[in-house]
Protein backbone atom coordinates (compact mmCIF):
# COMPACT_ATOMS: atom_id res chain seq x y z
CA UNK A 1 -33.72 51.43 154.13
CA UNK A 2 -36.19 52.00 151.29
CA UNK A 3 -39.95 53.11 152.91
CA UNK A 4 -42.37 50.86 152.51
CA UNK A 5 -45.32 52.24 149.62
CA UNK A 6 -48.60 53.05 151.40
CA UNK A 7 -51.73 52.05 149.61
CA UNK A 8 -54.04 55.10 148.94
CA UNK A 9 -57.98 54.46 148.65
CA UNK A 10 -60.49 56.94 147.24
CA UNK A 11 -63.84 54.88 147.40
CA UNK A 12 -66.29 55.43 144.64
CA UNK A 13 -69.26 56.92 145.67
CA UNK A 14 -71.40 53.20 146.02
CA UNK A 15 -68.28 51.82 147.93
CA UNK A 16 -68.39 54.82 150.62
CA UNK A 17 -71.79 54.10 151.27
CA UNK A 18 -70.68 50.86 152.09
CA UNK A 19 -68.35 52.33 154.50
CA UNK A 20 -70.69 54.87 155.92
CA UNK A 21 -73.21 51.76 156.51
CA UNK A 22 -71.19 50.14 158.34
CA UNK A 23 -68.54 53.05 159.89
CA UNK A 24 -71.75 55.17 161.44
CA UNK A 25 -73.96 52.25 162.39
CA UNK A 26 -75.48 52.35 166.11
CA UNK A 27 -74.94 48.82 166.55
CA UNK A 28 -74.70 45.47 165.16
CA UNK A 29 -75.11 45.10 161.53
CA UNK A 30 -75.89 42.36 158.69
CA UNK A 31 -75.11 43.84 155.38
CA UNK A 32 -75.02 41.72 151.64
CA UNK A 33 -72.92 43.60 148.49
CA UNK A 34 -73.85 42.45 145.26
CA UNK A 35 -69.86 43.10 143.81
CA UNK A 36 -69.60 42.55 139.68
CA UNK A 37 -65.85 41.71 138.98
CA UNK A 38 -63.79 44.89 138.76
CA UNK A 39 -65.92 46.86 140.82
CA UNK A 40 -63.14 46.74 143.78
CA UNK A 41 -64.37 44.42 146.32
CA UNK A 42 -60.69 43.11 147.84
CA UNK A 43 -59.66 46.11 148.27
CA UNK A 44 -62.57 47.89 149.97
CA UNK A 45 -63.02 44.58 152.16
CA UNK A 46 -59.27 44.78 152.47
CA UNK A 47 -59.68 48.54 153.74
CA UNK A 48 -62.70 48.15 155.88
CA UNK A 49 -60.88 45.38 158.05
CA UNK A 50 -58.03 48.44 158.54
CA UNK A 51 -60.88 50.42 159.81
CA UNK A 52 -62.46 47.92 162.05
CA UNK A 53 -58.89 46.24 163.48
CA UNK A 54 -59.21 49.77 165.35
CA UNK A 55 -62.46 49.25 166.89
CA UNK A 56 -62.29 45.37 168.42
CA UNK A 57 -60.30 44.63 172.14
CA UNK A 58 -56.83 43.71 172.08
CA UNK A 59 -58.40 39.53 172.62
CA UNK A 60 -60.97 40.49 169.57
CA UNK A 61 -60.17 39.97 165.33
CA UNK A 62 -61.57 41.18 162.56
CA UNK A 63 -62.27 37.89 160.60
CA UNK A 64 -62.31 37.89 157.28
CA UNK A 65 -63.24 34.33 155.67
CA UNK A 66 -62.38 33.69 151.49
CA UNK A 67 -62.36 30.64 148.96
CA UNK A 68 -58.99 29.88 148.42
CA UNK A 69 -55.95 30.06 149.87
CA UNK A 70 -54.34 32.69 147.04
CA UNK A 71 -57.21 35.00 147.97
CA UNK A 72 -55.94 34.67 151.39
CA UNK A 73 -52.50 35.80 150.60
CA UNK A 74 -53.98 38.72 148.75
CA UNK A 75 -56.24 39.73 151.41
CA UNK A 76 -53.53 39.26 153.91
CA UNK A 77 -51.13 41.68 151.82
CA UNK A 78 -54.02 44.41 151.26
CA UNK A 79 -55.06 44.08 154.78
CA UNK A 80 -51.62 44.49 156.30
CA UNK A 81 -50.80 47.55 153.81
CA UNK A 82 -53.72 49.73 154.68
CA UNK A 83 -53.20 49.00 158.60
CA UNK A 84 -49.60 49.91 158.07
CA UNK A 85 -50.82 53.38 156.36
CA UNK A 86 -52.47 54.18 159.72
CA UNK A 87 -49.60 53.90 161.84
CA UNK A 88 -50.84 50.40 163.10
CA UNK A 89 -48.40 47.75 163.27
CA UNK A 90 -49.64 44.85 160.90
CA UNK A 91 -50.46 41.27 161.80
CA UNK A 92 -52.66 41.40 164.52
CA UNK A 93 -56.36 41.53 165.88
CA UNK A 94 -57.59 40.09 162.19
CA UNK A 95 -57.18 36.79 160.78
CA UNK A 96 -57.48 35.91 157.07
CA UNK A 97 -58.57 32.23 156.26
CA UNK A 98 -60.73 29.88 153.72
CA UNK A 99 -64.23 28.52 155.25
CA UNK A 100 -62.15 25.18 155.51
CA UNK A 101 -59.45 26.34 157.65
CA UNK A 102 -61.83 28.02 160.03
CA UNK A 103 -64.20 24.58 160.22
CA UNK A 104 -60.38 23.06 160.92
CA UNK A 105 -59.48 25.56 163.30
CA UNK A 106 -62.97 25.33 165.42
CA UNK A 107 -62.97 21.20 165.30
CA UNK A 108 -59.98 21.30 166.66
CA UNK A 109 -60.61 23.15 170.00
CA UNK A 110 -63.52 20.86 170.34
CA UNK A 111 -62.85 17.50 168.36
CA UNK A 112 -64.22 14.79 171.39
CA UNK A 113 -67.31 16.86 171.06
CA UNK A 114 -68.13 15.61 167.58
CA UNK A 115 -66.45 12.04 167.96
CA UNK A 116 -62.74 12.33 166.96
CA UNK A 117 -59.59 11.93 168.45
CA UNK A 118 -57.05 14.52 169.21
CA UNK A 119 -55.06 13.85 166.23
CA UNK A 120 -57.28 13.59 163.55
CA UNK A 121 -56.47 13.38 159.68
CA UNK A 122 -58.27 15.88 157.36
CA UNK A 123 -58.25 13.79 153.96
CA UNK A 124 -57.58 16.51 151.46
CA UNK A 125 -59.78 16.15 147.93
CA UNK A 126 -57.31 14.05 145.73
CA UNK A 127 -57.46 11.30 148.09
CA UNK A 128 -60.84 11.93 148.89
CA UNK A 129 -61.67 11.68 144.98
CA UNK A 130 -59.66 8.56 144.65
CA UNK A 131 -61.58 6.67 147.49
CA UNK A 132 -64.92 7.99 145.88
CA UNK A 133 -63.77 6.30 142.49
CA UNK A 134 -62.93 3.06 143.69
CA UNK A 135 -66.36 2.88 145.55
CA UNK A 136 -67.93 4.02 142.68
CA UNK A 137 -65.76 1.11 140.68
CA UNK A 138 -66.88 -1.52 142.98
CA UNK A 139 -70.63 -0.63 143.01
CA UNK A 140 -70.61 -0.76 138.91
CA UNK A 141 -69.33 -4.01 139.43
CA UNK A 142 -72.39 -5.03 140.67
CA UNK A 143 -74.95 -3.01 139.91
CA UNK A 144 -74.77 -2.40 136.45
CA UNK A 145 -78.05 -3.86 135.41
CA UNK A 146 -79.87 -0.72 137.24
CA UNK A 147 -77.96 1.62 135.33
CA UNK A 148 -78.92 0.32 132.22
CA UNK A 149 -82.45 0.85 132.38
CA UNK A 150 -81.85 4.55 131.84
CA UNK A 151 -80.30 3.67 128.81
CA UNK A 152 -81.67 4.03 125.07
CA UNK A 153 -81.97 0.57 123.54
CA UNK A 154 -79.93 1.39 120.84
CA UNK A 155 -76.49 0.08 120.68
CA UNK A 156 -74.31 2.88 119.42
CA UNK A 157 -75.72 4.80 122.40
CA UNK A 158 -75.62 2.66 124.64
CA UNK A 159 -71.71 1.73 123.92
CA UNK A 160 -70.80 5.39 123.88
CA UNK A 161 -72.79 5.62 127.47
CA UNK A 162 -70.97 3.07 128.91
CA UNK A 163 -67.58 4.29 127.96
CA UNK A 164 -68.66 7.70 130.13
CA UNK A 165 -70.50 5.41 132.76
CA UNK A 166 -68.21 5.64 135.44
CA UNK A 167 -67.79 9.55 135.33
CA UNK A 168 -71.77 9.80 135.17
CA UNK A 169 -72.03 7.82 138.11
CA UNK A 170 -69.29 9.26 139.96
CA UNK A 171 -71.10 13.10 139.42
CA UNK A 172 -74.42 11.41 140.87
CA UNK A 173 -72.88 9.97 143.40
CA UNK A 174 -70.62 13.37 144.30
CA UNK A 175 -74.08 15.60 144.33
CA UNK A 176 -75.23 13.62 146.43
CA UNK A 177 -73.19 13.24 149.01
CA UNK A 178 -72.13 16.94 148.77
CA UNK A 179 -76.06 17.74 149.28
CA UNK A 180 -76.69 14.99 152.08
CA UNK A 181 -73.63 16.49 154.49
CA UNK A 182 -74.81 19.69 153.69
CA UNK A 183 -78.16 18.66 155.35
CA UNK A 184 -76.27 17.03 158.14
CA UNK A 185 -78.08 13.46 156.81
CA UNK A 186 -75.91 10.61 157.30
CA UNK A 187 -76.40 7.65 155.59
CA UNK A 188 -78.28 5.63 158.26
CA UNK A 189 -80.83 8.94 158.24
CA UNK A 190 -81.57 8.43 154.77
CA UNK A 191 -81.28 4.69 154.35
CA UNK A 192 -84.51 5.31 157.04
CA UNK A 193 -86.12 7.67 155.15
CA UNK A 194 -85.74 5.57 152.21
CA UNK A 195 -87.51 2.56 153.62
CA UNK A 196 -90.46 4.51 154.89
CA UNK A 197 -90.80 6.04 150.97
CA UNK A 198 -91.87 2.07 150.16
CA UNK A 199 -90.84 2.81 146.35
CA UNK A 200 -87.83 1.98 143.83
CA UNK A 201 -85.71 5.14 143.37
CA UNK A 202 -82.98 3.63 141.71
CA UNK A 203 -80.48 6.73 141.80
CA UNK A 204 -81.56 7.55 145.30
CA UNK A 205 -80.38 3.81 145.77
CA UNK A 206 -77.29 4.73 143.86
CA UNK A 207 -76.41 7.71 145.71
CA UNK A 208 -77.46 5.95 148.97
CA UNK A 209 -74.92 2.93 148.37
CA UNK A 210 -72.29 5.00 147.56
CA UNK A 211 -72.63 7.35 150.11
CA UNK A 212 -72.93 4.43 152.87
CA UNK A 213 -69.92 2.69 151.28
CA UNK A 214 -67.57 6.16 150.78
CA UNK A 215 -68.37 7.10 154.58
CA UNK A 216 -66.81 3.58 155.38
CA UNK A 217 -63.58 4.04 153.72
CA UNK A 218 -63.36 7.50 154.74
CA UNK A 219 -63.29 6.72 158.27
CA UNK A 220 -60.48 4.85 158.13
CA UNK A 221 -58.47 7.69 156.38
CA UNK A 222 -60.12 10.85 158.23
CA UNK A 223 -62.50 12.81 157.70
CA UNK A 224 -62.98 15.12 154.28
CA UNK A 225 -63.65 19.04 153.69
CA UNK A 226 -67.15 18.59 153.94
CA UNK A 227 -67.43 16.74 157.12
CA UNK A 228 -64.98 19.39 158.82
CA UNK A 229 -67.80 21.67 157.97
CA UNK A 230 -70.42 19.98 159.33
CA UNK A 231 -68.63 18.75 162.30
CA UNK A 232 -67.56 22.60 163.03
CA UNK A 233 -71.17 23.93 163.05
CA UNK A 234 -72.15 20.28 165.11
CA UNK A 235 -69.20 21.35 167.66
CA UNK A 236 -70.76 25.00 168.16
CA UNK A 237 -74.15 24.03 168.04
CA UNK A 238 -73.43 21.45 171.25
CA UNK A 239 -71.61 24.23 173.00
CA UNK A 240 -72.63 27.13 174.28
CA UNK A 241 -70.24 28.70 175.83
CA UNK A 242 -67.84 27.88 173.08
CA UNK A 243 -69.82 29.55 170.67
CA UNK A 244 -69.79 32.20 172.83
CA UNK A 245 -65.88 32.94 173.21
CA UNK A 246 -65.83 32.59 169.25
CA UNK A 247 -68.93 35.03 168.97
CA UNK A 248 -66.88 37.35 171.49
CA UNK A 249 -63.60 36.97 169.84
CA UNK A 250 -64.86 37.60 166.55
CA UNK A 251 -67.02 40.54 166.61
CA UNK A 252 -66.46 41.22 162.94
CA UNK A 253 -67.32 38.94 159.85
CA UNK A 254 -66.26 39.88 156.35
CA UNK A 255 -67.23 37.30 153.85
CA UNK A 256 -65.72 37.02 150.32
CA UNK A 257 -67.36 35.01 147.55
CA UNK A 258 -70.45 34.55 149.26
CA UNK A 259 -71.88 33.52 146.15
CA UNK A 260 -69.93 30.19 147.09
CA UNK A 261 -70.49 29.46 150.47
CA UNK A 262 -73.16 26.13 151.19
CA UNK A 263 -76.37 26.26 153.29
CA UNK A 264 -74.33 24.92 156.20
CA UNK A 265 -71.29 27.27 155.52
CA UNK A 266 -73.76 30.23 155.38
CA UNK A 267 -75.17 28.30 158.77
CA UNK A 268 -71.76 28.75 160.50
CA UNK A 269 -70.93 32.38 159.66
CA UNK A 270 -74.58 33.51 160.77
CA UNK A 271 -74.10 31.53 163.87
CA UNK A 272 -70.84 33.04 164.98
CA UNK A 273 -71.90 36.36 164.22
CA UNK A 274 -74.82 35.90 166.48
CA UNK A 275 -77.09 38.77 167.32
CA UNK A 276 -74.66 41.09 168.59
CA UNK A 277 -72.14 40.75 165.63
CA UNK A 278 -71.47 42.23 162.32
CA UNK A 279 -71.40 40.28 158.91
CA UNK A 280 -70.68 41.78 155.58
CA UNK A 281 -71.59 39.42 152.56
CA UNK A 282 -69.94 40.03 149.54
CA UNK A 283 -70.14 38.39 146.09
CA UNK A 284 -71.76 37.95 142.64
CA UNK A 285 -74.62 35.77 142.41
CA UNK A 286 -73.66 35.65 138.55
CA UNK A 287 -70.41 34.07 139.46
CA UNK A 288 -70.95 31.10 141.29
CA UNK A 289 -67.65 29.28 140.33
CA UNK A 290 -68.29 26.10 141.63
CA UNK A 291 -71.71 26.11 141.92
CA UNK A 292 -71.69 22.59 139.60
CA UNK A 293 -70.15 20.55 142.20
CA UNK A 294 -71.29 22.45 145.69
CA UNK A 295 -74.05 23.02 147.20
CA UNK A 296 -73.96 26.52 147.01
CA UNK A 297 -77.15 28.18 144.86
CA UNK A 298 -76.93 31.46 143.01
CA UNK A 299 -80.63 31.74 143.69
């Protein structure tokens, strides 16, 4: 049978201080890595988890969280290959996941603590987009006279504006929304904190409708990527002694594209890691991929 190639890793002299930091500290540790692209961030994340699989109990992980699910396939590979180079056997005592599948995974061991049912739906974001679009539809039907006071007065404009209208609206709507659950507001919160403003905001109206009538339809479907998160960091938040298995069984937090992650994601990983875990942030500020439709702030 044809061996297996062995990864090799010579760290670079800022990536072994990295290593070192973390390696030869006392105790717990909290540590952020500014990483430009091609300076080798998967693969000293990869290696680190190698070294720290050997540290953790035999009920403990290493738990590296990622964006997508291809950079969990490459993690998993890297991962696996550098624990296989130590004469480990690869696969356990680390987990590789997105944010979303670890908000999925912690919901689930709790989901009558944050009001669902054993078999819940998680609506994934084309259907989530299409029920967003026909609310947004139906509250242009009736509301287009509020919209139109933005407008310039002149016609060319204001034809060419309409044609867009829906998209425009739709992106309003979506920030909102996005920025609300981030902030754990639902729409009854801010429908409140409306009232008590006593002045017309027209698109706080807008993105108040929308979000009122999208949270409607949703719960007939399931619940969408956004409310797993904030119903994950509810369900720990409301349990203490669950947060305290997860704390225990993850004593080590490596976090990809940081530069990603929401307030309330950020909110979960520093939670879990609690004051007796580790948590490695790394990413490029200057890369916020989808920093135009999350909440997440390069700043």
């Amino acid at each position: 049978m044809e061996a297996i190639p062995q990864p090799t890793f010579t760290p670079r002299p800022s990536q072994q201080l990295i290593l070192d930091t973390l390696l030869n500290a006392a105790g717990p540790a909290r540590l952020g890595v500014s990483a430009v692209p091609g300076s080798g961030k998967t693969h000293i994340l990869s290696y680190l988890a190698s070294e720290l699989v050997q540290r953790v109990e035999d009920d403990q992980e290493v738990l590296i969280v990622t964006l997508v699910n291809a950079a969990v396939d490459n993690f998993r590979r890297r991962v696996d290959g550098f624990v296989r180079a130590q004469g480990l056997l690869p696969g356990f005592n680390y987990r590789v996941c997105t944010l979303h599948s670890l908000a999925n995974e912690i919901v689930k061991q709790r989901p009558s603590l944050v009001g669902l049912s054993q078999d819940f739906i998680i609506v994934d974001d084309r259907t989530a987009q299409y029920i967003l679009q026909e609310v947004v539809d139906s509250w242009l039907a009736g509301n287009l006279d509020i919209i139109e006071d933005y407008l310039l007065p002149t016609v060319q404009i204001q034809a060419l504006m309409r044609q867009s209208l829906p998209d425009l609206v739709k992106s309003v709507a979506q920030h909102f929304i996005k920025r609300a659950k981030d902030l754990r507001l639902a729409p009854y919160q801010l429908e409140d904190a409306y009232r008590r403003k006593r002045e017309s905001l027209p698109l706080a109206q807008l993105g108040l409708d929308i979000y009122r009538d999208y949270q409607n339809r949703l719960a007939r479907t399931g619940v969408d990527f956004d409310d797993l998160i904030r119903l994950a960091f509810q369900a720990i938040e409301l349990d203490p002694d669950f947060l305290a298995r997860l704390r225990h069984k993850w004593p080590y937090i490596l976090e990809d594209e940081a530069q990603d992650s929401s307030l309330l994601q950020e909110q979960i990983l520093d939670s879990l890691t609690g004051p007796a875990g580790t948590w490695v942030r790394v990413g490029d500020p200057n890369q916020a991929i989808y920093e135009t439709f999350t909440t997440a702030d390069p700043e």
